[in-house]
PDB file of N, CA and C in Angstrom:
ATOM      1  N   UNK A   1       0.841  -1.174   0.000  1.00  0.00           N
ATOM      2  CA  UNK A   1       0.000   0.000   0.000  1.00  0.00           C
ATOM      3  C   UNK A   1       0.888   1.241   0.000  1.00  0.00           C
ATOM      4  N   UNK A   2       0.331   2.165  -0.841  1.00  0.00           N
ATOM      5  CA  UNK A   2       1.227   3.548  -0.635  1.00  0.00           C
ATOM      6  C   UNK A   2       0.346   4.996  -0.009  1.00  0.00           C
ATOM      7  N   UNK A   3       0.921   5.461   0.204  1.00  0.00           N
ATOM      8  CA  UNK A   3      -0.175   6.647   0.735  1.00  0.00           C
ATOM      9  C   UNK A   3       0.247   7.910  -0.297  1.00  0.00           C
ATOM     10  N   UNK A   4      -1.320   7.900   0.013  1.00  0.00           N
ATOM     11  CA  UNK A   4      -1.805   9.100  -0.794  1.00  0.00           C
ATOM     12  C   UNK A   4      -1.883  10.316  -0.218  1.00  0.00           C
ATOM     13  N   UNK A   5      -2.308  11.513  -0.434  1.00  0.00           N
ATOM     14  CA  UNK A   5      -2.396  12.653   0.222  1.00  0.00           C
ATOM     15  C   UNK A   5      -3.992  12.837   1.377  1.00  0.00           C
ATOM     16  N   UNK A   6      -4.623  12.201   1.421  1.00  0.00           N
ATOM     17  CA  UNK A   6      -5.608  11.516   1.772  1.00  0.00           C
ATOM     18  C   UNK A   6      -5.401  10.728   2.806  1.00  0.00           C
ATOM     19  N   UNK A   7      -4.799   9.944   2.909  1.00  0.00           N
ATOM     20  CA  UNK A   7      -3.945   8.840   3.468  1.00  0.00           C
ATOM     21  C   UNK A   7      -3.896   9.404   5.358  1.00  0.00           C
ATOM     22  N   UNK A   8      -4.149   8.438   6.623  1.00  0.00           N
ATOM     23  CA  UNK A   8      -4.097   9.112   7.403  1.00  0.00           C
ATOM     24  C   UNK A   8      -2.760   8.166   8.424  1.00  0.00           C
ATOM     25  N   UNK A   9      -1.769   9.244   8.522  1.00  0.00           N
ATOM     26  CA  UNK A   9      -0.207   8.241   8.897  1.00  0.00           C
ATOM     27  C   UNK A   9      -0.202   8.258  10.366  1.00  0.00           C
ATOM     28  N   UNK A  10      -0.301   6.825  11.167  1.00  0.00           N
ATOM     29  CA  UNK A  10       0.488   6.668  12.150  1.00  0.00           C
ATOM     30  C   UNK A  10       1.334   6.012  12.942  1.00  0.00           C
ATOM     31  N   UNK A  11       2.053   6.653  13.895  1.00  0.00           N
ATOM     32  CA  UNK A  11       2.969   5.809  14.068  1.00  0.00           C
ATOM     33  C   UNK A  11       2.931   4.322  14.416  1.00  0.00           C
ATOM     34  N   UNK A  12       3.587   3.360  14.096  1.00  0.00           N
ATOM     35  CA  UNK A  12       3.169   2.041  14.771  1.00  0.00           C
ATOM     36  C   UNK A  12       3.304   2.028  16.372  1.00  0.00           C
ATOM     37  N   UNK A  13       2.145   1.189  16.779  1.00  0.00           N
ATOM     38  CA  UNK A  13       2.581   1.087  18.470  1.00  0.00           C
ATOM     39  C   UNK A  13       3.512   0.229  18.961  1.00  0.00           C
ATOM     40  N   UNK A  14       4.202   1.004  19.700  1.00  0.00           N
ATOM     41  CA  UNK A  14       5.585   0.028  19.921  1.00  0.00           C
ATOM     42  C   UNK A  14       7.239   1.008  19.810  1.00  0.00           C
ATOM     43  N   UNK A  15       6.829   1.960  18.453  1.00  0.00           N
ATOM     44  CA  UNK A  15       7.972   2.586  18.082  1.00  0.00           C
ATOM     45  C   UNK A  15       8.288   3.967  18.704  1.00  0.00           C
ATOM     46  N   UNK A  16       9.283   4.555  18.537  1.00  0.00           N
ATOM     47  CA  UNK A  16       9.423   6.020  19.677  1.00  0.00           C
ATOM     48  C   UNK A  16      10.834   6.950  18.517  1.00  0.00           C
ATOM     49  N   UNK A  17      10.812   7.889  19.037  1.00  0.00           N
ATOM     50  CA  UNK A  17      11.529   8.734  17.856  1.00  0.00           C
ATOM     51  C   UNK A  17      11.731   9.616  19.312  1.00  0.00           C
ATOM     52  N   UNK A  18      13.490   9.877  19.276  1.00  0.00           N
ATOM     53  CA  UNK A  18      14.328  10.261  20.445  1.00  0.00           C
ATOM     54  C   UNK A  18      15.088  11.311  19.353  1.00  0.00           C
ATOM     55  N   UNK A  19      15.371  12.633  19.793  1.00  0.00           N
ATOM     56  CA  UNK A  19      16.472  13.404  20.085  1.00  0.00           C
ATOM     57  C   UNK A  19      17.602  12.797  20.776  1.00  0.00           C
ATOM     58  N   UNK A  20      18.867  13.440  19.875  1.00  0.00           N
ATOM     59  CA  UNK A  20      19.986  13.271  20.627  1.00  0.00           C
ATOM     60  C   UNK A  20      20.671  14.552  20.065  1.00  0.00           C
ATOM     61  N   UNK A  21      21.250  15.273  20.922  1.00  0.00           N
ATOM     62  CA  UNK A  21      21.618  17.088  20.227  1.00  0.00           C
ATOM     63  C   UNK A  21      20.879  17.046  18.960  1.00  0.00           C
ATOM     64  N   UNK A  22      21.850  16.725  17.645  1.00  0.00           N
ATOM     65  CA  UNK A  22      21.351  17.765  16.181  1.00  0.00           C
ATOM     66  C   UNK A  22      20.417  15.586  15.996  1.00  0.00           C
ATOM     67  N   UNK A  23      20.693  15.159  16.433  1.00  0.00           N
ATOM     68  CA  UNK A  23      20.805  13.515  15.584  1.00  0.00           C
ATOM     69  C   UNK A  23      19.184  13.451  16.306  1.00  0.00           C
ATOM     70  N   UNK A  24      18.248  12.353  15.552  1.00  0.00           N
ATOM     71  CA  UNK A  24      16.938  12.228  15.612  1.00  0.00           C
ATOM     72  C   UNK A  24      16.925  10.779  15.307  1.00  0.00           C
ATOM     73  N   UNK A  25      16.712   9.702  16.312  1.00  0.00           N
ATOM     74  CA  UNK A  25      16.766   8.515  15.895  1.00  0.00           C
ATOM     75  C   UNK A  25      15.191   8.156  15.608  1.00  0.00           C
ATOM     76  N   UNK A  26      15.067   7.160  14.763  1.00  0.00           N
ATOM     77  CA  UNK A  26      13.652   6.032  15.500  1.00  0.00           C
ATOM     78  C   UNK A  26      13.986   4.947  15.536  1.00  0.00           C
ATOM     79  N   UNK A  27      13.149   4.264  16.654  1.00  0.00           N
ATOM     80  CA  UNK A  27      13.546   2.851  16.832  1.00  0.00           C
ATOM     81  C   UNK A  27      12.161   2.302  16.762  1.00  0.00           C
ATOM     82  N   UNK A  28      12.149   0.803  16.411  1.00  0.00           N
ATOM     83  CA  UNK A  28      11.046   0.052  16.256  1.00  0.00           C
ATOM     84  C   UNK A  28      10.308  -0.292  17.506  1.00  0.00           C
ATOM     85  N   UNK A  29       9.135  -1.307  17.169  1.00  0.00           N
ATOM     86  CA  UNK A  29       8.806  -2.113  18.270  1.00  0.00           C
ATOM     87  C   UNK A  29       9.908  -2.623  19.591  1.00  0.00           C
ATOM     88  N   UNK A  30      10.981  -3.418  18.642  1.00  0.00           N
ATOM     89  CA  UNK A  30      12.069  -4.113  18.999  1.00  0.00           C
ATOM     90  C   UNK A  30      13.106  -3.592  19.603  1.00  0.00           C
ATOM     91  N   UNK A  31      13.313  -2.420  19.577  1.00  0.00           N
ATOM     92  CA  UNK A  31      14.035  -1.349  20.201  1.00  0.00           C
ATOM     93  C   UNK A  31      15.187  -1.333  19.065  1.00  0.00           C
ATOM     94  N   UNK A  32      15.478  -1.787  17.995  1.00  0.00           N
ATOM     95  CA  UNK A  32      16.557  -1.238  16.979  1.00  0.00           C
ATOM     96  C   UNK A  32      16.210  -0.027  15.981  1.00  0.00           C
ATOM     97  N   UNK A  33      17.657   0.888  16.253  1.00  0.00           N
ATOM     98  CA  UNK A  33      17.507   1.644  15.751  1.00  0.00           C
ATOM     99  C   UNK A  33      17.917   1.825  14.037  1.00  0.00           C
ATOM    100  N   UNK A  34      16.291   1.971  13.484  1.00  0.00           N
ATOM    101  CA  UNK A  34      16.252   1.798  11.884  1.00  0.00           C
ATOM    102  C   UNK A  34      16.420   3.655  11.304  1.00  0.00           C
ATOM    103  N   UNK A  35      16.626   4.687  11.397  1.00  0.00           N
ATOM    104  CA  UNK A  35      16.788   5.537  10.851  1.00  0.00           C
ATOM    105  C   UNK A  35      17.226   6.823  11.611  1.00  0.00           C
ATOM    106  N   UNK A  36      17.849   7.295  11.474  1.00  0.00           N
ATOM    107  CA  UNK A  36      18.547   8.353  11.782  1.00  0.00           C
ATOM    108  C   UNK A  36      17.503   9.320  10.803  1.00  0.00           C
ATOM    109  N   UNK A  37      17.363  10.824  11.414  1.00  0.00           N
ATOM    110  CA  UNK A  37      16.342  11.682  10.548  1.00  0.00           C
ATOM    111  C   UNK A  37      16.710  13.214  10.851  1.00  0.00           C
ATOM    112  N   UNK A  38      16.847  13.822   9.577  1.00  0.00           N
ATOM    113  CA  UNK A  38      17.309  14.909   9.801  1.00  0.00           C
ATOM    114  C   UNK A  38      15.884  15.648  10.298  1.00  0.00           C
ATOM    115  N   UNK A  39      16.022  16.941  10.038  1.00  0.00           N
ATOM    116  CA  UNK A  39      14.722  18.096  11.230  1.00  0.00           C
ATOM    117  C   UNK A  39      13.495  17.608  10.156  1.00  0.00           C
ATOM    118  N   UNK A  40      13.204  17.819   9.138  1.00  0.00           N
ATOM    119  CA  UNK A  40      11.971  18.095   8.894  1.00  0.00           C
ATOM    120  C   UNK A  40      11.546  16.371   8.367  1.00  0.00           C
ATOM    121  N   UNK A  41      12.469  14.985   8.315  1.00  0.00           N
ATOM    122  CA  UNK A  41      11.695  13.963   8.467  1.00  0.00           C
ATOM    123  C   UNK A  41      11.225  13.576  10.007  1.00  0.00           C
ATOM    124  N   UNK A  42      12.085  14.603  10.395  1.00  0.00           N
ATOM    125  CA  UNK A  42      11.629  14.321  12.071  1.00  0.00           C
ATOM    126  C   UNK A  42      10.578  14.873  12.584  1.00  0.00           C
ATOM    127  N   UNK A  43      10.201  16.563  12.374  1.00  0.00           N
ATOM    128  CA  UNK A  43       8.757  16.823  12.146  1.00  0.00           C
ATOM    129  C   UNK A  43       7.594  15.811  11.284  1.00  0.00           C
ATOM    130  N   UNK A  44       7.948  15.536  10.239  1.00  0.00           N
ATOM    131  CA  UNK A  44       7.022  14.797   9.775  1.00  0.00           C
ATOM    132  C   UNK A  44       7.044  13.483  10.544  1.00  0.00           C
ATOM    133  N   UNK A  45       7.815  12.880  11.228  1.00  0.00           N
ATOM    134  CA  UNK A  45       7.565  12.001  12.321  1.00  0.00           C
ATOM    135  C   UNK A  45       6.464  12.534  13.393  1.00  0.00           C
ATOM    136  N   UNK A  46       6.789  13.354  13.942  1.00  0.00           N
ATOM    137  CA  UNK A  46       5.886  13.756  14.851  1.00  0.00           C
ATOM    138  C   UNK A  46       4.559  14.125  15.213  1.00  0.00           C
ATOM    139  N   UNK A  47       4.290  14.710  13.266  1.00  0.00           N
ATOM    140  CA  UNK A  47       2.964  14.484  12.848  1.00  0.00           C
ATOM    141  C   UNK A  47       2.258  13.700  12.269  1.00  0.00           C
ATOM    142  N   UNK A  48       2.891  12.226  12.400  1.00  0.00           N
ATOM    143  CA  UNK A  48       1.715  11.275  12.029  1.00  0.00           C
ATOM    144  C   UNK A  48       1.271  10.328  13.238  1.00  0.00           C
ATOM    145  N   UNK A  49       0.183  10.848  13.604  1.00  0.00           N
ATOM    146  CA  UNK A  49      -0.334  10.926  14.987  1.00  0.00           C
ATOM    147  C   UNK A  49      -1.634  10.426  14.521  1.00  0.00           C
ATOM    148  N   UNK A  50      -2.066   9.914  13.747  1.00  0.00           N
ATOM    149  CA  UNK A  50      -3.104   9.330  12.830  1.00  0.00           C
ATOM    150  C   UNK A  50      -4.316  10.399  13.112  1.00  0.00           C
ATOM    151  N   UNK A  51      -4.483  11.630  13.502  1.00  0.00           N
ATOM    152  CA  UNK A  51      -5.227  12.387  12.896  1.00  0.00           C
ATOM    153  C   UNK A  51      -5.331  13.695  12.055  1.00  0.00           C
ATOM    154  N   UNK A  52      -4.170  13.093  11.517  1.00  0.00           N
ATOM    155  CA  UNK A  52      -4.154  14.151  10.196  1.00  0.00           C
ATOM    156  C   UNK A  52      -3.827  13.322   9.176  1.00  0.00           C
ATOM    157  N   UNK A  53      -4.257  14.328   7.732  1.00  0.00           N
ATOM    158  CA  UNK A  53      -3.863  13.655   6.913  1.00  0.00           C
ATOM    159  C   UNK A  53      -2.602  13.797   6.731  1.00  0.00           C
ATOM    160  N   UNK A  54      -1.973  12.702   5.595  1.00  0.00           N
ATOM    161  CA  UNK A  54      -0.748  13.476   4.799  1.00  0.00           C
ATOM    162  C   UNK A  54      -0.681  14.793   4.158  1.00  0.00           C
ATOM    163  N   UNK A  55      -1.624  15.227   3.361  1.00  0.00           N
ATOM    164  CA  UNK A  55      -1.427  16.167   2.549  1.00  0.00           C
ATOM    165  C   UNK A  55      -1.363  17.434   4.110  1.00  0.00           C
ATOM    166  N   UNK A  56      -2.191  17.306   5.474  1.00  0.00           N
ATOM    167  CA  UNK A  56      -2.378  18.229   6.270  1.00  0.00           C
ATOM    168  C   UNK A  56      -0.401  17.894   7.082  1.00  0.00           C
ATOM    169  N   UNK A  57       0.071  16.739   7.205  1.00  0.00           N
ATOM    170  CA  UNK A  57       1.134  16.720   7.621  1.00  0.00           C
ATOM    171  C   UNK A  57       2.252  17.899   6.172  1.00  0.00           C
ATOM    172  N   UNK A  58       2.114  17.676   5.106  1.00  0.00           N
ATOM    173  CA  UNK A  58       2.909  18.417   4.481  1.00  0.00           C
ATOM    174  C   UNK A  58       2.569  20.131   4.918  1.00  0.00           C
ATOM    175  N   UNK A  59       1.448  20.307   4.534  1.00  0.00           N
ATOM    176  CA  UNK A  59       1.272  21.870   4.744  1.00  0.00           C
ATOM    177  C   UNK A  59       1.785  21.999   5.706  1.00  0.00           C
ATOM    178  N   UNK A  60       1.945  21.486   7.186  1.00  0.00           N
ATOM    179  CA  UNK A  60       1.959  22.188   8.048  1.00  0.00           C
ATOM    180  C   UNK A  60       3.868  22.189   8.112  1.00  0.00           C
ATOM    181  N   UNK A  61       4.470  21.615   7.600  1.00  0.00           N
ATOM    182  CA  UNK A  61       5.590  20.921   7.689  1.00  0.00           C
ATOM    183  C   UNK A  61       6.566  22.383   6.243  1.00  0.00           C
ATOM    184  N   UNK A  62       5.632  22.070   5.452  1.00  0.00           N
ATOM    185  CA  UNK A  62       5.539  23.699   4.732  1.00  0.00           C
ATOM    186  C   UNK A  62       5.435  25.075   5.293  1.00  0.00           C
ATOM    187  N   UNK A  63       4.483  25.216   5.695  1.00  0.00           N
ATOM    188  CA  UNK A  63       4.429  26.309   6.870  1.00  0.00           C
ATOM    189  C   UNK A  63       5.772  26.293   7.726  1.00  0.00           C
ATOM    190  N   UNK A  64       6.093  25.660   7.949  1.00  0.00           N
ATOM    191  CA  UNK A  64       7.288  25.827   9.404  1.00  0.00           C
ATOM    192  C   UNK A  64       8.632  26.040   8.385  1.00  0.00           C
ATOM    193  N   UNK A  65       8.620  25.347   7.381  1.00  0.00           N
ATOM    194  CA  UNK A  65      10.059  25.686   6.727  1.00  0.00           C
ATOM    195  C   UNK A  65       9.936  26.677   5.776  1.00  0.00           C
ATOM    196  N   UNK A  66       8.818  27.420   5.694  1.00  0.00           N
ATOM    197  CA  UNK A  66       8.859  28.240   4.590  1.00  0.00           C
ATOM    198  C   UNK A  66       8.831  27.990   3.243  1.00  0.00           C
ATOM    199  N   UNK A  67       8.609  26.819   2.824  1.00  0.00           N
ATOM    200  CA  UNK A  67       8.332  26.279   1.137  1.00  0.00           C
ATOM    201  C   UNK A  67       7.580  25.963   0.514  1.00  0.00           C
ATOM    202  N   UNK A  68       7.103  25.806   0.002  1.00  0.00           N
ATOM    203  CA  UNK A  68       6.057  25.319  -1.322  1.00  0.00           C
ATOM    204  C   UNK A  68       5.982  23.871  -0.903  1.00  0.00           C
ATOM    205  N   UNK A  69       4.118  24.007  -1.202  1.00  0.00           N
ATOM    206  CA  UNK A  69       3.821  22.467  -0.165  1.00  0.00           C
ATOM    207  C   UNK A  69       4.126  21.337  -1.356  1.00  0.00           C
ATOM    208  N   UNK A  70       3.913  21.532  -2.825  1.00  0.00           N
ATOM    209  CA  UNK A  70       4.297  21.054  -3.799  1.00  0.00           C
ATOM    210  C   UNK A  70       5.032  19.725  -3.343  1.00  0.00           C
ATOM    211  N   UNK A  71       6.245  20.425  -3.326  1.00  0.00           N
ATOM    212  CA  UNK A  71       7.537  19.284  -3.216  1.00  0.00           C
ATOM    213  C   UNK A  71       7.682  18.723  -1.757  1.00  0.00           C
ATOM    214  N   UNK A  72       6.407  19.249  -1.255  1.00  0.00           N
ATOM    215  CA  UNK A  72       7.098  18.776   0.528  1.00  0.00           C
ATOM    216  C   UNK A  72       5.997  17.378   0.337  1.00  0.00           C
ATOM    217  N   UNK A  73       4.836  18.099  -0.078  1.00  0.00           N
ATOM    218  CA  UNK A  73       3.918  16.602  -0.552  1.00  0.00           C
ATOM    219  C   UNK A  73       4.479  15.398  -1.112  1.00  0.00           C
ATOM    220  N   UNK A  74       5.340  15.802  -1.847  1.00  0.00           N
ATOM    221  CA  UNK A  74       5.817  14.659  -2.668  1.00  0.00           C
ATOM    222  C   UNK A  74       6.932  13.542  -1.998  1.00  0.00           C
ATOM    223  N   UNK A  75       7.562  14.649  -1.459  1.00  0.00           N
ATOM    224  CA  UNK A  75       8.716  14.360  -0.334  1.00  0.00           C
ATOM    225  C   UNK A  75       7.829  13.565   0.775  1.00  0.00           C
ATOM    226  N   UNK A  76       7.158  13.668   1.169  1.00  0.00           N
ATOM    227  CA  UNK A  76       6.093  13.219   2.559  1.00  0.00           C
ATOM    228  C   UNK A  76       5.983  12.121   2.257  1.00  0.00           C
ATOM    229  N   UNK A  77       5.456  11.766   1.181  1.00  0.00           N
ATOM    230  CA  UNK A  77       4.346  10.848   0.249  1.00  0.00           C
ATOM    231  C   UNK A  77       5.266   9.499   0.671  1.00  0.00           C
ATOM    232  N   UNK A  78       6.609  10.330  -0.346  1.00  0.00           N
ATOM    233  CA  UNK A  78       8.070   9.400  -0.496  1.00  0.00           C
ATOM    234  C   UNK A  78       8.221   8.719   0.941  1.00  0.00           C
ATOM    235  N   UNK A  79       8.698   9.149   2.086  1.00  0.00           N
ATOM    236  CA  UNK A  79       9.056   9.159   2.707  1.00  0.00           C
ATOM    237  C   UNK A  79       7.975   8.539   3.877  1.00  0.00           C
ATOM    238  N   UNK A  80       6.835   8.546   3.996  1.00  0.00           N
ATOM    239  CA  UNK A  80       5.634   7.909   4.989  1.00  0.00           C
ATOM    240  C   UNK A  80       5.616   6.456   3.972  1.00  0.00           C
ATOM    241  N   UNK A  81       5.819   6.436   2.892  1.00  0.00           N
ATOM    242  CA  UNK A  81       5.787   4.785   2.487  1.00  0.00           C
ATOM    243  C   UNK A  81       7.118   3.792   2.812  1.00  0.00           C
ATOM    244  N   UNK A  82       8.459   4.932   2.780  1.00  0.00           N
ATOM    245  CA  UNK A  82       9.165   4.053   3.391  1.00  0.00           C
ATOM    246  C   UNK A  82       9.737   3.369   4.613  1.00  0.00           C
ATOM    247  N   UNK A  83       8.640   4.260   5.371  1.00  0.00           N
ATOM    248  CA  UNK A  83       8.432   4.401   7.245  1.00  0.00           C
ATOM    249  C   UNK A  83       7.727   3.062   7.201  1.00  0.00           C
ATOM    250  N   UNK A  84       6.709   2.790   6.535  1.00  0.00           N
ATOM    251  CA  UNK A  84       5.517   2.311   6.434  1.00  0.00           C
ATOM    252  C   UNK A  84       6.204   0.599   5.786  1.00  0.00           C
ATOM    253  N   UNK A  85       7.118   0.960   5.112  1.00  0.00           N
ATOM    254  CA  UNK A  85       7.823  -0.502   4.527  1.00  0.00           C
ATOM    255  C   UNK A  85       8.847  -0.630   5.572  1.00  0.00           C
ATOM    256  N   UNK A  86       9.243  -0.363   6.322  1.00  0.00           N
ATOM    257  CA  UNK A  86      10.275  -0.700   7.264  1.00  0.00           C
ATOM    258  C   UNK A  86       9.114  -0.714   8.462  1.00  0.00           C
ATOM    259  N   UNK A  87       8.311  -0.671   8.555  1.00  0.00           N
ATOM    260  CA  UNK A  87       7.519  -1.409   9.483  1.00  0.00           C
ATOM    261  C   UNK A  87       7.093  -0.207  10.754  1.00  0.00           C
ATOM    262  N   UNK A  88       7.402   1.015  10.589  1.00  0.00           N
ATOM    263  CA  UNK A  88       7.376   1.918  11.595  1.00  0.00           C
ATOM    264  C   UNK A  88       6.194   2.599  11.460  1.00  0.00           C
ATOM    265  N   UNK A  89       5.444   2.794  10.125  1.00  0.00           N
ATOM    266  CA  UNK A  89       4.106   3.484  10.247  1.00  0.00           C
ATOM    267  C   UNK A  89       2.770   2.823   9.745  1.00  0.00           C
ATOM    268  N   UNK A  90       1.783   2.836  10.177  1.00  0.00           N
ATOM    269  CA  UNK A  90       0.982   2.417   9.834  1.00  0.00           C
ATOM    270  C   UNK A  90      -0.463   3.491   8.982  1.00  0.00           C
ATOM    271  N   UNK A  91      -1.250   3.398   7.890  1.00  0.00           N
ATOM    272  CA  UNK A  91      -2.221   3.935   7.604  1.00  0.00           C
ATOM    273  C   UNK A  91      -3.282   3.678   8.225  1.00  0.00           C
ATOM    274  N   UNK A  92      -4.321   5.147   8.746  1.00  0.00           N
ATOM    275  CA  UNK A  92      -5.683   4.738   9.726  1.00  0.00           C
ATOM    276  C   UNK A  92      -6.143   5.295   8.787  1.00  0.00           C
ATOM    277  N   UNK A  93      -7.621   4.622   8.572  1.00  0.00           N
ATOM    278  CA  UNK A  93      -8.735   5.877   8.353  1.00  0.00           C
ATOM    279  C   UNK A  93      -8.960   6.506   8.731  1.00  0.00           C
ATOM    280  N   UNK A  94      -9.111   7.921   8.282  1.00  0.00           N
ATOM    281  CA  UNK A  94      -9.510   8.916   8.959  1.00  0.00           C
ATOM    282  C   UNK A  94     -11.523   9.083   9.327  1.00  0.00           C
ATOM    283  N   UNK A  95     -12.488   9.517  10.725  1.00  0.00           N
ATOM    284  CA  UNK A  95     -13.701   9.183  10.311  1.00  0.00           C
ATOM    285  C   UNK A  95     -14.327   9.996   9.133  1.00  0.00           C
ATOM    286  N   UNK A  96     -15.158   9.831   8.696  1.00  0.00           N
ATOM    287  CA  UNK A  96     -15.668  10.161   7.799  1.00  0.00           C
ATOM    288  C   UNK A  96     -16.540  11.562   8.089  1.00  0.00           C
ATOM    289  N   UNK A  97     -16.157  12.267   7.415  1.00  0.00           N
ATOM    290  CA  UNK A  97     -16.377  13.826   7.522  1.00  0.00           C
ATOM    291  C   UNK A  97     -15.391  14.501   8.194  1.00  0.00           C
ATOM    292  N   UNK A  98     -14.457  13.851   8.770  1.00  0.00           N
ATOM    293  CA  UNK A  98     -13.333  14.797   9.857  1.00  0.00           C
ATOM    294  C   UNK A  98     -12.859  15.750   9.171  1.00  0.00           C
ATOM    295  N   UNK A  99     -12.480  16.803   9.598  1.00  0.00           N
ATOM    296  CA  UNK A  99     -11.562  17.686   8.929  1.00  0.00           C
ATOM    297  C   UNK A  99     -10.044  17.413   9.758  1.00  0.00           C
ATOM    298  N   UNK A 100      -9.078  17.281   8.835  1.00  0.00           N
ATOM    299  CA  UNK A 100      -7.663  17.284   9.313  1.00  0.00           C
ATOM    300  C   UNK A 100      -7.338  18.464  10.312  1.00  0.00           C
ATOM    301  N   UNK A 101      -7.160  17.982  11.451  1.00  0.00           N
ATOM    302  CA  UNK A 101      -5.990  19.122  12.232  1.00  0.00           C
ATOM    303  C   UNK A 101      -5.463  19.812  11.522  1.00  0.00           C
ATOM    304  N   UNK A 102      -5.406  21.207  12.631  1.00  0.00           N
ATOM    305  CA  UNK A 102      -4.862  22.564  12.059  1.00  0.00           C
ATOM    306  C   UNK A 102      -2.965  22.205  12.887  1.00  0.00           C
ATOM    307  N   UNK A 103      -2.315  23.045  13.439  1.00  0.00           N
ATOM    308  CA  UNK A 103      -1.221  22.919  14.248  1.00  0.00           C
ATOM    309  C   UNK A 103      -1.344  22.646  15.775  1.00  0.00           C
ATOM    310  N   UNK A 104      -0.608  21.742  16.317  1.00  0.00           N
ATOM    311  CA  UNK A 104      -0.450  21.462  17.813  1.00  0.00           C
ATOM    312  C   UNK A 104       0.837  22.298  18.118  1.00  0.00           C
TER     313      UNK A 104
END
């Protein structure tokens, strides 16, 4: 499965995403650590909290860095499927009629 902009990302239960100074690990269920993440895959870590969408995780992820949601969408898209193939994120439905979260 790939996600779409639609698509509602969260984290798997089990996994945790740690600061260390500039370095941003995540680790699995299992406690190994599968990715090192620079700042803004690490924001986009933080916002898939399964009630937002993707496309609402890019904007807001846009908003904070100042860029065009364009390429951050695409970048997101990229990047929540390969969370999602290494076993760290999972897709929820979102309910039906929700509107995506604004900023926490």
């Amino acid at each position: 499965m790939s996600f779409q902009e639609g698509s509602v990302p969260r984290r798997r239960a089990g996994t945790s995403g740690e600061g260390f100074g500039a370095d941003f690990l995540v680790l699995d269920a299992e406690g190994r650590t599968l990715r090192g993440l620079n700042p803004t895959a690490a924001r986009i870590w933080a916002l898939c909290d399964g009630q937002r969408t993707a496309r609402a995780v890019a904007e807001q992820v846009a908003s904070e860095f100042s860029t065009d949601v364009g390429p951050v969408l695409t970048d997101t898209l990229r990047f929540l499927a390969e969370l999602q193939r290494q076993g760290l994120l999972d897709e929820v439905r979102a309910p039906a009629g929700a509107a995506p979260l604004e900023d926490t």
